[in-house]
C-alpha atoms as a PDB file:
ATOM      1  CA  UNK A   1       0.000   0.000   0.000  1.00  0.00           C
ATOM      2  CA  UNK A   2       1.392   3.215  -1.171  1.00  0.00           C
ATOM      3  CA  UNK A   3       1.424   6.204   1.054  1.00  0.00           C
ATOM      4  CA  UNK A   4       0.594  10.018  -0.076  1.00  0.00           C
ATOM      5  CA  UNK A   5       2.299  12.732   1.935  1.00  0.00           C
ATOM      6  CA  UNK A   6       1.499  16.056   1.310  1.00  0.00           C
ATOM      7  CA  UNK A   7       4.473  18.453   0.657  1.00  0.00           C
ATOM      8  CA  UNK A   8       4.922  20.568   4.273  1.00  0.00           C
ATOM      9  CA  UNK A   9       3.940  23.925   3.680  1.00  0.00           C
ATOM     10  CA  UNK A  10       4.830  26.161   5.321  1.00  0.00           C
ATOM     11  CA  UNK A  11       2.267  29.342   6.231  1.00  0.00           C
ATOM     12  CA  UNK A  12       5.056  31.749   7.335  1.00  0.00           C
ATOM     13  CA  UNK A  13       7.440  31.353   4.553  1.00  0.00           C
ATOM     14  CA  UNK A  14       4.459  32.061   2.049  1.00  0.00           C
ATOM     15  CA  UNK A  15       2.773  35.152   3.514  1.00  0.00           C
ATOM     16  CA  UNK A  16       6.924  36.318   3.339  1.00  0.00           C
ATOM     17  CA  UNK A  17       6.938  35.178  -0.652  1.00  0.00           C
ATOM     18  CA  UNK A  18       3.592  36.924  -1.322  1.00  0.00           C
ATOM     19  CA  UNK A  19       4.721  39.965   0.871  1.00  0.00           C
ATOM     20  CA  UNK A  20       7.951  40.440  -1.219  1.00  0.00           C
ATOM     21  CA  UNK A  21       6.181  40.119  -4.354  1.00  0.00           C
ATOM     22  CA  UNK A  22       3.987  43.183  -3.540  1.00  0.00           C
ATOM     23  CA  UNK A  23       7.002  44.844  -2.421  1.00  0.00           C
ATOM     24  CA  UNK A  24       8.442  44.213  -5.532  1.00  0.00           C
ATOM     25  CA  UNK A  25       5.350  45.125  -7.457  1.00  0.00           C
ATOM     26  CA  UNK A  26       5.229  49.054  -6.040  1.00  0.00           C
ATOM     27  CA  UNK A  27       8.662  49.370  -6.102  1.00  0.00           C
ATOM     28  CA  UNK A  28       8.511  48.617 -10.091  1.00  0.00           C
ATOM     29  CA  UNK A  29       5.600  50.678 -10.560  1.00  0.00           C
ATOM     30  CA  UNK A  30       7.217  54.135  -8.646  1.00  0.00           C
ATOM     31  CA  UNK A  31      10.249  52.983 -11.103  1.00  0.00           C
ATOM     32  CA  UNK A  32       8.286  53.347 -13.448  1.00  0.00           C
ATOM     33  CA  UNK A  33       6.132  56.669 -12.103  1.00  0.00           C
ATOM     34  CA  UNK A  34       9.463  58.388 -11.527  1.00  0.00           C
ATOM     35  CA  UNK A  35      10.429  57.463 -15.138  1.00  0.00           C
ATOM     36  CA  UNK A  36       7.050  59.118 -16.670  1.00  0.00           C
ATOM     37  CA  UNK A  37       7.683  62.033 -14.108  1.00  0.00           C
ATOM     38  CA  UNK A  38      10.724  62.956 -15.596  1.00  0.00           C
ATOM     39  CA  UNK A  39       9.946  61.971 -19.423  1.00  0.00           C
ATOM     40  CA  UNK A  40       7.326  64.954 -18.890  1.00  0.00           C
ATOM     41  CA  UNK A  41       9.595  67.266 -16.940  1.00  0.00           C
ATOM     42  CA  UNK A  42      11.715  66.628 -19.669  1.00  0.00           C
ATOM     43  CA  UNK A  43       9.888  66.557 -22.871  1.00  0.00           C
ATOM     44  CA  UNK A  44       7.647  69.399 -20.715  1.00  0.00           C
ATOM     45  CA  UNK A  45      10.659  71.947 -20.979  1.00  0.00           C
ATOM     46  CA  UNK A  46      12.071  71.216 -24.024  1.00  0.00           C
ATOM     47  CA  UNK A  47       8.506  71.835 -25.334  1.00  0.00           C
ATOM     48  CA  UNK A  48       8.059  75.440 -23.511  1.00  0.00           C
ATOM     49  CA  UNK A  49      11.140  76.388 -24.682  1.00  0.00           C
ATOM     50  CA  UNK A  50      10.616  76.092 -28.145  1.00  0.00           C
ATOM     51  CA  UNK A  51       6.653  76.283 -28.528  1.00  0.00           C
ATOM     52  CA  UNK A  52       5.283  79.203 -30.602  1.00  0.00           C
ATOM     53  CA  UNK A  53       1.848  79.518 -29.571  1.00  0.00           C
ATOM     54  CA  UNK A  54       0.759  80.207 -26.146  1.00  0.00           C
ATOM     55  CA  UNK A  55      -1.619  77.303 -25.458  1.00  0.00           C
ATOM     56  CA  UNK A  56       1.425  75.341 -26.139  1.00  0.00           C
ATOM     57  CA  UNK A  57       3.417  76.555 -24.283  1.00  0.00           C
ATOM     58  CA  UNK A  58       0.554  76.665 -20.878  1.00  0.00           C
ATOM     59  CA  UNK A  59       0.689  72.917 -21.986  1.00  0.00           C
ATOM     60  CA  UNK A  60       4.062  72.166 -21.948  1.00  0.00           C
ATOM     61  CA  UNK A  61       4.860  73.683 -18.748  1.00  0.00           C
ATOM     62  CA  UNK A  62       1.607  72.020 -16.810  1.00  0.00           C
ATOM     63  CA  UNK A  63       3.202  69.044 -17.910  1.00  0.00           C
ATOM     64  CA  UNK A  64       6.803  70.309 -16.383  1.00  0.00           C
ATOM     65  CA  UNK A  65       4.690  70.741 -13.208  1.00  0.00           C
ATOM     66  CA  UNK A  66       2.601  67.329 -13.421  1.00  0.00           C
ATOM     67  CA  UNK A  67       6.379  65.161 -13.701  1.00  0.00           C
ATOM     68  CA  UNK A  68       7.321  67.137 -10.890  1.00  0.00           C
ATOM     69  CA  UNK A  69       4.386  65.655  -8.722  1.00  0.00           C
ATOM     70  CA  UNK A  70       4.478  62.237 -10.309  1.00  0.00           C
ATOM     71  CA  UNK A  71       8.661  62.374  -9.553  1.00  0.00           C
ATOM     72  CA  UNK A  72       7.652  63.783  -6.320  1.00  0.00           C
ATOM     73  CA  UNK A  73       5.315  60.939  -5.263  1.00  0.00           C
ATOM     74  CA  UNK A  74       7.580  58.173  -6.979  1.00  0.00           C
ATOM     75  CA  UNK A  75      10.566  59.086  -4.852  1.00  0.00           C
ATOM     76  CA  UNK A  76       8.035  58.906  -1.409  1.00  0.00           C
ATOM     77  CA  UNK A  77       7.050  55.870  -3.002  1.00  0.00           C
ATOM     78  CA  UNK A  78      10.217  54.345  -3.202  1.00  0.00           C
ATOM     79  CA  UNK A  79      11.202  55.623   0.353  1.00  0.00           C
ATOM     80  CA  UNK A  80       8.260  53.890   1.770  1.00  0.00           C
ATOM     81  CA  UNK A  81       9.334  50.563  -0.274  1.00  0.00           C
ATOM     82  CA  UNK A  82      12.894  50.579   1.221  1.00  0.00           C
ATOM     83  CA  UNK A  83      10.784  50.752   4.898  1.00  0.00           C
ATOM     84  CA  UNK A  84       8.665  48.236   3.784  1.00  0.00           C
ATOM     85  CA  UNK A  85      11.788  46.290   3.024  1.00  0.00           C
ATOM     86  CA  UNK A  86      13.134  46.139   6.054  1.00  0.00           C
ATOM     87  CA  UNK A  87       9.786  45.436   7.894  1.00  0.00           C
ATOM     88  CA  UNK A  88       8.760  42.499   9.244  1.00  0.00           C
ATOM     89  CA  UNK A  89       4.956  42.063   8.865  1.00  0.00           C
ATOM     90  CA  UNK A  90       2.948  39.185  10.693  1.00  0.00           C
ATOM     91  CA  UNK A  91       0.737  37.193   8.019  1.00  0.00           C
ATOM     92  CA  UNK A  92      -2.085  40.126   9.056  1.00  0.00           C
ATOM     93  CA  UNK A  93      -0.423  42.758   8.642  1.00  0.00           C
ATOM     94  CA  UNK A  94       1.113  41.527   5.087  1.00  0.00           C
ATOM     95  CA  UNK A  95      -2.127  40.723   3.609  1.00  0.00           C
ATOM     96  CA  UNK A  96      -3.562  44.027   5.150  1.00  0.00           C
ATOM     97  CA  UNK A  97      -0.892  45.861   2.996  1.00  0.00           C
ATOM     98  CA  UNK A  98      -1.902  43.534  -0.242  1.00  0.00           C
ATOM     99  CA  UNK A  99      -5.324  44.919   0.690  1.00  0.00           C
ATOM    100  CA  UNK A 100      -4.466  48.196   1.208  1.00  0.00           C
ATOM    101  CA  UNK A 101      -2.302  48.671  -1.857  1.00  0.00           C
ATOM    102  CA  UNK A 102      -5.303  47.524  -3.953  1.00  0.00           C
ATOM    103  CA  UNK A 103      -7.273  49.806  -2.595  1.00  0.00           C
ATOM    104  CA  UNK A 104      -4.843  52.690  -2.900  1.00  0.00           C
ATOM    105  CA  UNK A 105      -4.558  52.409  -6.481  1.00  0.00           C
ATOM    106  CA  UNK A 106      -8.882  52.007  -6.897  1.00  0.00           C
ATOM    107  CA  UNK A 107      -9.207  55.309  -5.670  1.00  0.00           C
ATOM    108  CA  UNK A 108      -6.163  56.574  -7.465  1.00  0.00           C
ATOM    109  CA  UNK A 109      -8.096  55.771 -10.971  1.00  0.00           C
ATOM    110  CA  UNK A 110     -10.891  57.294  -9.575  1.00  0.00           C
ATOM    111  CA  UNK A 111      -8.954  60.750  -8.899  1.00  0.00           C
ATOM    112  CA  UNK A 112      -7.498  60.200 -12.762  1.00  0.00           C
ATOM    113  CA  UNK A 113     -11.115  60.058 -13.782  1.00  0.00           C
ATOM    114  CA  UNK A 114     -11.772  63.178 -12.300  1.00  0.00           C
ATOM    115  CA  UNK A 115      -8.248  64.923 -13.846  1.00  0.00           C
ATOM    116  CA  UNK A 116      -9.334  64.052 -17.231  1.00  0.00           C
ATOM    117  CA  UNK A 117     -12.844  65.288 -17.027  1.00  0.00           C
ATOM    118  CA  UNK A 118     -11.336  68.506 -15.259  1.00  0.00           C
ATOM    119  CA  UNK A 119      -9.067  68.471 -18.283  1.00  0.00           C
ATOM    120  CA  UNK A 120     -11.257  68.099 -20.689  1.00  0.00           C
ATOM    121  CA  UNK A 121     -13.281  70.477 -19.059  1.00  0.00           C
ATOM    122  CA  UNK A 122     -10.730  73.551 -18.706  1.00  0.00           C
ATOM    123  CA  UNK A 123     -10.424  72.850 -22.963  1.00  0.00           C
ATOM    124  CA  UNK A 124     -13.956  73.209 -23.231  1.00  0.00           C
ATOM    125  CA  UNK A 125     -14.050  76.633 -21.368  1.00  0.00           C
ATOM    126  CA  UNK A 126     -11.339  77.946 -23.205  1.00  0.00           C
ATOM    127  CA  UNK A 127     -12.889  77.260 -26.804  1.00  0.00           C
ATOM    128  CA  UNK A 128     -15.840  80.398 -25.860  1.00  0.00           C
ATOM    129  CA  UNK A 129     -13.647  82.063 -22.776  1.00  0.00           C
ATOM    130  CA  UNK A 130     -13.279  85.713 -24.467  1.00  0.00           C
ATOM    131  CA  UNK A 131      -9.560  86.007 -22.228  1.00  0.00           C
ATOM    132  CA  UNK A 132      -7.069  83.671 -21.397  1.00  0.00           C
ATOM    133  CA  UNK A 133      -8.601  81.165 -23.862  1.00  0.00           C
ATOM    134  CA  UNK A 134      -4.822  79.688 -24.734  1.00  0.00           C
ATOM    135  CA  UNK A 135      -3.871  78.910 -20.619  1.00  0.00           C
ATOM    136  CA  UNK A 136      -7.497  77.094 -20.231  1.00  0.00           C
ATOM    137  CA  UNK A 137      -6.909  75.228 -23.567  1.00  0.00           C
ATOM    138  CA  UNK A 138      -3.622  74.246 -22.358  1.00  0.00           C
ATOM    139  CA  UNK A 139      -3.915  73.245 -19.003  1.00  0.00           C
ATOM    140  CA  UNK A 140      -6.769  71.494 -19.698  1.00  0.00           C
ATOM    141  CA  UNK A 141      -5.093  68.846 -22.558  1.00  0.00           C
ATOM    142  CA  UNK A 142      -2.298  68.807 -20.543  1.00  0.00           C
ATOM    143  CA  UNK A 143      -4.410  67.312 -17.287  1.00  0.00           C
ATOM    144  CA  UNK A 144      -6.584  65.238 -19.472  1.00  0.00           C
ATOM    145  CA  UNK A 145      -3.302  63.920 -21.275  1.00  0.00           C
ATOM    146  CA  UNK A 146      -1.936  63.571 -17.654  1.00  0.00           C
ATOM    147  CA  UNK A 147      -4.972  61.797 -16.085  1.00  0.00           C
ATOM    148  CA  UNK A 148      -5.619  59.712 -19.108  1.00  0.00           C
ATOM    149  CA  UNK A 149      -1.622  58.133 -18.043  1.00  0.00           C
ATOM    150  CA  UNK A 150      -1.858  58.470 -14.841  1.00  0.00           C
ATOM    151  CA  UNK A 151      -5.238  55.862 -15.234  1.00  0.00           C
ATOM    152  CA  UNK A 152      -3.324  53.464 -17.532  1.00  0.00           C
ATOM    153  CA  UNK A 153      -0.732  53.259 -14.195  1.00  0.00           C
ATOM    154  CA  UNK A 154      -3.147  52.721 -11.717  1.00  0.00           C
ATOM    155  CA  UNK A 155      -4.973  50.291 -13.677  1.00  0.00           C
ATOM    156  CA  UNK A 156      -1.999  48.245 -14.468  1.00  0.00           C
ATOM    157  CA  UNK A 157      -0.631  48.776 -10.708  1.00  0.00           C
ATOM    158  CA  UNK A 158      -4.064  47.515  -9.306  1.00  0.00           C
ATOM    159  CA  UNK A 159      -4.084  44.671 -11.703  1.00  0.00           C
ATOM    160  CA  UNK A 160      -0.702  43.411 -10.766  1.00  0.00           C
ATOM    161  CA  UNK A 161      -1.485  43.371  -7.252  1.00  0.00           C
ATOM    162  CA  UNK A 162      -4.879  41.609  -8.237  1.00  0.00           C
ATOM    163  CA  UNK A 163      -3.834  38.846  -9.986  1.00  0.00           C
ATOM    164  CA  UNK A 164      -2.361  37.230  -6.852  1.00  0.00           C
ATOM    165  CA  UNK A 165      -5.578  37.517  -5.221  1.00  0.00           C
ATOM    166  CA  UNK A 166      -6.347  33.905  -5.759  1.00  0.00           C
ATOM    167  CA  UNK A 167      -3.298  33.048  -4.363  1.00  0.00           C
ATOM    168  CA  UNK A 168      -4.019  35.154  -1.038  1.00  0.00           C
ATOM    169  CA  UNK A 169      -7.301  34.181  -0.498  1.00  0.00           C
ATOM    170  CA  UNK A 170      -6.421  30.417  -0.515  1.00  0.00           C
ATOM    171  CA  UNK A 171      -3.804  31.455   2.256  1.00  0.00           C
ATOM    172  CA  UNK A 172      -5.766  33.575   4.218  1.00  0.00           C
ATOM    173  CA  UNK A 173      -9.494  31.564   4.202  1.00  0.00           C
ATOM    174  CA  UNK A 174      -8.784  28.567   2.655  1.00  0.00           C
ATOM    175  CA  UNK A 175      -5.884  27.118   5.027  1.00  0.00           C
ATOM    176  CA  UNK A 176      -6.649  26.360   8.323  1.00  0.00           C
ATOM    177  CA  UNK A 177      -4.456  24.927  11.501  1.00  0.00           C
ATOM    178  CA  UNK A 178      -5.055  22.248  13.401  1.00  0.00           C
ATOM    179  CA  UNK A 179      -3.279  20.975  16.891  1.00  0.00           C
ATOM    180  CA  UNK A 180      -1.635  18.459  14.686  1.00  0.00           C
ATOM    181  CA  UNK A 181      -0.665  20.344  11.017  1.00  0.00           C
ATOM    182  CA  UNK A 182      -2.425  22.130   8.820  1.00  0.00           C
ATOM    183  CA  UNK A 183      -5.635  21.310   6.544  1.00  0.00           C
ATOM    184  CA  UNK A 184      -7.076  22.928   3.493  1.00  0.00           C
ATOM    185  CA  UNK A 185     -10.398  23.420   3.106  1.00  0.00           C
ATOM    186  CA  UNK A 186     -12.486  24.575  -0.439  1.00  0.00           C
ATOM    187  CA  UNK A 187     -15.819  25.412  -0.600  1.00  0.00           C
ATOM    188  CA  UNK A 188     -17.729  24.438  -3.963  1.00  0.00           C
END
């Protein structure tokens, strides 16, 4: 008679695994925020500098000001990775921070929503505004440019964090300890 034994698995080495892989995940993504913060910052001053028309120019240098932000918010980011880093999380607190990350970046879309309809907005105005027509024409592309990136991020952000919910759940609600080991259990 053969016997089955089930590979030992251990609960506190996995909450670390899926803990440093959301670590990993928002340290990539303010990589990559700082990155478009400074593309704009860049591309932002090059294009004030040698824009003819004044709505160009109000758009170019709203989009020096949004990098600055986004490289602003990156390098907190990446601050609060390195604390993160050197944290140690109990499996609670770990999958509260997978929860709260998730979050984070739901209501970050939600705020780029808003930025593009401002944007889009501020445009509108400036078509029938009889003065300063060319600063509400630019700011306004410039946000709704902004927010429309800015949404791409957080959507790709939230769905990197999301497709290990599986993975967490099972851990969290599906696993449970006994006195002698631990059981899984899944609901159909």
């Amino acid at each position: 008679m053969a016997h089955a034994h089930a590979q030992e698995i251990s609960f506190k080495d996995t909450v670390a695994v899926y803990n440093a892989q959301r670590i990993r995940t928002n340290k990539t993504g303010m990589k990559v925020l700082g990155a478009m913060g400074i593309a704009s910052m860049v591309s932002g001053g090059v294009g004030y500098v040698t824009a003819r028309q004044d709505e160009w120019k109000y758009f170019h240098g709203m989009n020096v000001l949004w990098g600055a932000v986004n490289t602003g918010i990156a390098f907190m980011g990446m601050s609060g990775v390195r604390k993160e880093m050197a944290a140690k999380y109990n499996y609670l607190q770990a999958y509260n921070r997978y929860l709260s990350n998730k979050k984070l970046y739901l209501i970050n879309a939600g705020l780029d929503v808003l930025y593009i309809a401002g944007g889009v907005a501020l445009n509108e105005y400036g078509r029938t505004a009889g003065n300063d027509k060319a600063i509400y024409q630019g700011f306004g592309k410039s946000i709704a440019i902004q927010g429309i990136a800015l949404l791409l991020f957080d959507n790709i952000m939230f769905a990197s964090h999301h497709r290990h919910n599986s993975k967490w759940h099972i851990l969290m609600y599906d696993l449970r300890f006994t006195g002698n080991g631990i059981g899984f259990i899944h609901n159909f």
